[in-house]
Protein backbone atom coordinates (compact mmCIF):
# COMPACT_ATOMS: atom_id res chain seq x y z
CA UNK A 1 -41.32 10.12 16.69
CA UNK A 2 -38.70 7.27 16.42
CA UNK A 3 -39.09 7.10 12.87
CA UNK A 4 -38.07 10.75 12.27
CA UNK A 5 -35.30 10.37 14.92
CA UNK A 6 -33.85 7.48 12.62
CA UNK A 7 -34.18 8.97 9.78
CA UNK A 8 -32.30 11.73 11.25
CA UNK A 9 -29.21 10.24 12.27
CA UNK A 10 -29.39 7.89 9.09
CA UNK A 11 -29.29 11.02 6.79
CA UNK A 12 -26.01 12.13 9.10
CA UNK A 13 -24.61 9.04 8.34
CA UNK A 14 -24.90 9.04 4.58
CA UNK A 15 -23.44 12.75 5.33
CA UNK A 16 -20.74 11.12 6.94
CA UNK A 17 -19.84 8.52 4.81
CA UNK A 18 -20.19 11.17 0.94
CA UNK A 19 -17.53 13.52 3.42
CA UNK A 20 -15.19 10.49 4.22
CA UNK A 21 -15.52 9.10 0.01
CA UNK A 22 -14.49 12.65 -1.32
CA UNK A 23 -11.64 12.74 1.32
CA UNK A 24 -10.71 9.67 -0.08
CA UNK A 25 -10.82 10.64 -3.92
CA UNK A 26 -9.05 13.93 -2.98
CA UNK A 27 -6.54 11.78 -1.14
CA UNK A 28 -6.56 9.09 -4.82
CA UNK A 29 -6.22 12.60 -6.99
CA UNK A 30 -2.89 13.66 -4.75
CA UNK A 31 -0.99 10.31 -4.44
CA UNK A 32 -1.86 9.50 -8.23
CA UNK A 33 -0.36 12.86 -9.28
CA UNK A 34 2.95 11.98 -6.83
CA UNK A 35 3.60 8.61 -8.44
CA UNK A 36 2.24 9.64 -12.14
CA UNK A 37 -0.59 6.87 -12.01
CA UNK A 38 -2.35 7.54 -15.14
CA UNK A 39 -6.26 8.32 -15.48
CA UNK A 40 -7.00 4.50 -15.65
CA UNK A 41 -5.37 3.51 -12.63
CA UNK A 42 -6.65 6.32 -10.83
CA UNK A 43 -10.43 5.40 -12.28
CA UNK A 44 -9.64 1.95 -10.69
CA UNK A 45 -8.59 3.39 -7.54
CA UNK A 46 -12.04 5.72 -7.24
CA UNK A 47 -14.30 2.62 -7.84
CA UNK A 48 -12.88 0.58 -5.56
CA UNK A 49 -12.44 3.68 -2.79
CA UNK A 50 -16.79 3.70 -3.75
CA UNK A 51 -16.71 0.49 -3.20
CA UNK A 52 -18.26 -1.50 -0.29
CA UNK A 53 -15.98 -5.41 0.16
CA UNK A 54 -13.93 -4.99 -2.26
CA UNK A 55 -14.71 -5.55 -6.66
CA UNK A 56 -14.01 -8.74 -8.77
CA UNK A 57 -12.00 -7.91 -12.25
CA UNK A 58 -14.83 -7.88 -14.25
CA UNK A 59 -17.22 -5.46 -11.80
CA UNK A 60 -14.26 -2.86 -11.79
CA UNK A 61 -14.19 -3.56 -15.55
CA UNK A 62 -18.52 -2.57 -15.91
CA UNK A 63 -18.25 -0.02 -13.48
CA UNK A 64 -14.69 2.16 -15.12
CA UNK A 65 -15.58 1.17 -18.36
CA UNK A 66 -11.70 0.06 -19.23
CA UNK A 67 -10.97 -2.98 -21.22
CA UNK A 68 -10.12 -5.74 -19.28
CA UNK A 69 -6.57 -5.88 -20.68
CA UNK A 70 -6.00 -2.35 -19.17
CA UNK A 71 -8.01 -3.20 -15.69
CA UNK A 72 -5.31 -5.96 -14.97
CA UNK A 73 -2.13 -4.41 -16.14
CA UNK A 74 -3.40 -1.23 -13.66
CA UNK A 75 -4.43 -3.63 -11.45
CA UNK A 76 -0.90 -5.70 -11.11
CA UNK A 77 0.71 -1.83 -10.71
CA UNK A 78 -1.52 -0.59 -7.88
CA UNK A 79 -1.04 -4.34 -6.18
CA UNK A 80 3.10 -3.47 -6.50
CA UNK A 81 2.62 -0.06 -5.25
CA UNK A 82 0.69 -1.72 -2.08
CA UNK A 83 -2.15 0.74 -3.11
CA UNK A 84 -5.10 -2.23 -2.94
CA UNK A 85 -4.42 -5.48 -2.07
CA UNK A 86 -6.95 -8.73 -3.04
CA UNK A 87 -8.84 -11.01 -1.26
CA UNK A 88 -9.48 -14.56 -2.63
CA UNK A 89 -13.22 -15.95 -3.16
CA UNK A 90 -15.16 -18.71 -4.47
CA UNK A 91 -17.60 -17.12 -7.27
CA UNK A 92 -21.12 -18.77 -7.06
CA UNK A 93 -19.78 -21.09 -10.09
CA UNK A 94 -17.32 -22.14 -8.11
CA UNK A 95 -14.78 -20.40 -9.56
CA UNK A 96 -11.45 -19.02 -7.80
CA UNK A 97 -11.32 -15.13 -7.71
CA UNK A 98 -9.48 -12.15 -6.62
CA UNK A 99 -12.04 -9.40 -4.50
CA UNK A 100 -9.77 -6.00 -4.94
CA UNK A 101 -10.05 -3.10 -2.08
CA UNK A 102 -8.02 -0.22 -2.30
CA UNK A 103 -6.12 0.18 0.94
CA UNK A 104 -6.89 2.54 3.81
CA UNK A 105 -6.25 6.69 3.55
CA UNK A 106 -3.11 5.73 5.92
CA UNK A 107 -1.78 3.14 4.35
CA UNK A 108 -1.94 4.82 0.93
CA UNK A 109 0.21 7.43 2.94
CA UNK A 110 2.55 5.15 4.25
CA UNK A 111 2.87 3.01 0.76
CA UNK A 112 3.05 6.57 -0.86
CA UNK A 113 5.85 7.41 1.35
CA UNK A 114 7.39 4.24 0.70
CA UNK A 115 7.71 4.15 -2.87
CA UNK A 116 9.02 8.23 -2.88
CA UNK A 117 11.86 6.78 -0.63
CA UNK A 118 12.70 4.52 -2.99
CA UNK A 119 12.44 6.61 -6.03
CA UNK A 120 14.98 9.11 -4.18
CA UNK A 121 17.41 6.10 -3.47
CA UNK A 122 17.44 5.23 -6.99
CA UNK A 123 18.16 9.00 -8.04
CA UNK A 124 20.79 9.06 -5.46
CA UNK A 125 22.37 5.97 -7.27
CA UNK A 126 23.59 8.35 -9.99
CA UNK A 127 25.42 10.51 -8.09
């Protein structure tokens, strides 16, 4: 009897948590089309939204099959737009690292927000 009653709620859960990831990539999809992120950045922003702690530079690299080259120019854009921020780590060679997590759905709105303000200053500049 326990058993099923765990499995039940663990089932909700994963229900849950597939409802909260596509709200998330439908939230990626609208704020890359506002700020014209192109189809590599917004790859990068999916994995890492799939994500659980965050991906080192060369697991978002496997996992959107870009070249590296691409990862980290995308990479240095999304950290400028305040759309994922890093986390230092030690890799098990010892190694300094950057962990990348792509912010959460409000602060993608507010960093959203904040770069549309300034995109409207700068148009306003010209008149």
């Amino acid at each position: 009897m326990h058993i099923y009653f765990y499995n039940k709620i663990f089932r909700s859960f994963l229900v849950c948590v597939s409802v909260i990831k596509m709200r998330m990539c439908n939230l990626i999809m609208e704020i890359s089309s506002f700020l014209n992120i192109r189809a590599t950045g917004r790859k990068i922003l999916e994995v890492l939204a799939k994500s659980r702690g965050g991906l080192l530079v060369s697991e978002i690299i496997a996992r959107s099959k870009k070249s590296e080259r691409a990862v980290r120019a995308h990479l240095k854009l999304l950290l400028q737009l305040r759309l994922i921020r890093r986390k230092r780590v030690v890799t098990k060679k010892g190694k300094l690292a950057y962990r990348y997590l792509v912010a959460r759905a409000n602060e993608l709105i507010e960093s959203t927000q904040a770069e549309m303000v300034r995109q409207l200053h700068k148009l306003e500049s010209y008149l």
